[in-house]
Protein backbone atom coordinates (compact mmCIF):
# COMPACT_ATOMS: atom_id res chain seq x y z
CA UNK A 1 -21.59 -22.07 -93.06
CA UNK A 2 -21.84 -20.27 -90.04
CA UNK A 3 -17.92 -18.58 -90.32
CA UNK A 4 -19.04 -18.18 -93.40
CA UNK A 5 -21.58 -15.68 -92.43
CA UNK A 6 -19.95 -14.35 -89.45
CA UNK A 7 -17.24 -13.23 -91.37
CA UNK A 8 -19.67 -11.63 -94.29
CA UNK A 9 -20.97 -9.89 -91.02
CA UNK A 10 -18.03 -8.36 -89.72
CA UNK A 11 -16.38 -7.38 -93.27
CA UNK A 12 -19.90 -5.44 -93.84
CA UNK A 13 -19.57 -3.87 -90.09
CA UNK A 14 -15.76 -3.08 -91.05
CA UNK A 15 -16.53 -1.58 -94.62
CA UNK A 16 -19.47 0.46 -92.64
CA UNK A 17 -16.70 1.82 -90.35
CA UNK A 18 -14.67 2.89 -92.91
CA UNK A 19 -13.71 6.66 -93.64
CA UNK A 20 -12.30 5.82 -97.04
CA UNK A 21 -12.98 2.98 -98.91
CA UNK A 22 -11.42 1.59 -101.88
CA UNK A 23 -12.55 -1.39 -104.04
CA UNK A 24 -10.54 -1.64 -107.13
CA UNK A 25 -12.17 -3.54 -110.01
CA UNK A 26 -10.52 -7.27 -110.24
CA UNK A 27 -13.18 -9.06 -111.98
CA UNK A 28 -10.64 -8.93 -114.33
CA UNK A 29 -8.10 -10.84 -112.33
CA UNK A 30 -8.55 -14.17 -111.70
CA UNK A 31 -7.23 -15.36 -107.99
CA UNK A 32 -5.44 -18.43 -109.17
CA UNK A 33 -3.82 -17.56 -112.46
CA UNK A 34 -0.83 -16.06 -110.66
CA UNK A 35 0.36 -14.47 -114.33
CA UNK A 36 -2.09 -12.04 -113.38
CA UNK A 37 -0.36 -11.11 -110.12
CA UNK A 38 1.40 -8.17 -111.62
CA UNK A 39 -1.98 -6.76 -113.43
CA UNK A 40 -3.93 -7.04 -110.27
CA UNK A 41 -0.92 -4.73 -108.30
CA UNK A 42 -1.47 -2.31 -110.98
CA UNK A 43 -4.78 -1.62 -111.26
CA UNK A 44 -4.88 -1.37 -107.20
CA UNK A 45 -2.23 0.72 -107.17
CA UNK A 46 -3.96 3.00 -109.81
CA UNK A 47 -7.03 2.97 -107.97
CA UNK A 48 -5.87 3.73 -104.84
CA UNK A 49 -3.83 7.16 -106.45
CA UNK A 50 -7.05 7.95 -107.90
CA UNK A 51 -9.19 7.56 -104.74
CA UNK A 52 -6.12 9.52 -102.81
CA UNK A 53 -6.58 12.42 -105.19
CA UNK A 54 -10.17 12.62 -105.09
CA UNK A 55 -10.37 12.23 -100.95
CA UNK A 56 -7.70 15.39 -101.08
CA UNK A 57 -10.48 17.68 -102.48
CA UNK A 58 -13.02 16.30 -99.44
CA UNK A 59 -13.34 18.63 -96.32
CA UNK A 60 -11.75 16.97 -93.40
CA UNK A 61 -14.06 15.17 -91.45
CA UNK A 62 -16.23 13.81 -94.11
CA UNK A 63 -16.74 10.18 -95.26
CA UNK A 64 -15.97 9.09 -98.59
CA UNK A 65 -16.99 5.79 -100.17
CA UNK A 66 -15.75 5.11 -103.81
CA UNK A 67 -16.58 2.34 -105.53
């Protein structure tokens, strides 16, 4: 329980210290049906363009969380 915690800790502290975040939705993708390997790749890939070409039109310097 306590790694548990202590690692809930530091991925908070890390997402905190992020300048650009990224969390694609997955609740679609279920971690152990590997047929759904290839659909999880895509829609992080598509995410991640997307965040890319949103964070372009951001003055430098700025944080940017998307969700």
């Amino acid at each position: 329980r306590s790694a548990l915690v202590a690692s809930t800790s530091r991925a908070l502290e890390d997402r905190a210290a992020a300048d650009l975040l990224i969390t694609p939705p997955m609740n679609h993708v279920d971690l152990l049906d590997w047929t759904s390997f290839d659909a999880g790749i895509e829609v992080g890939y598509r995410t991640t363009m997307e965040a890319l070409e949103k964070a372009r039109a951001v003055p430098t310097g700025a944080r940017l969380f998307l969700a």
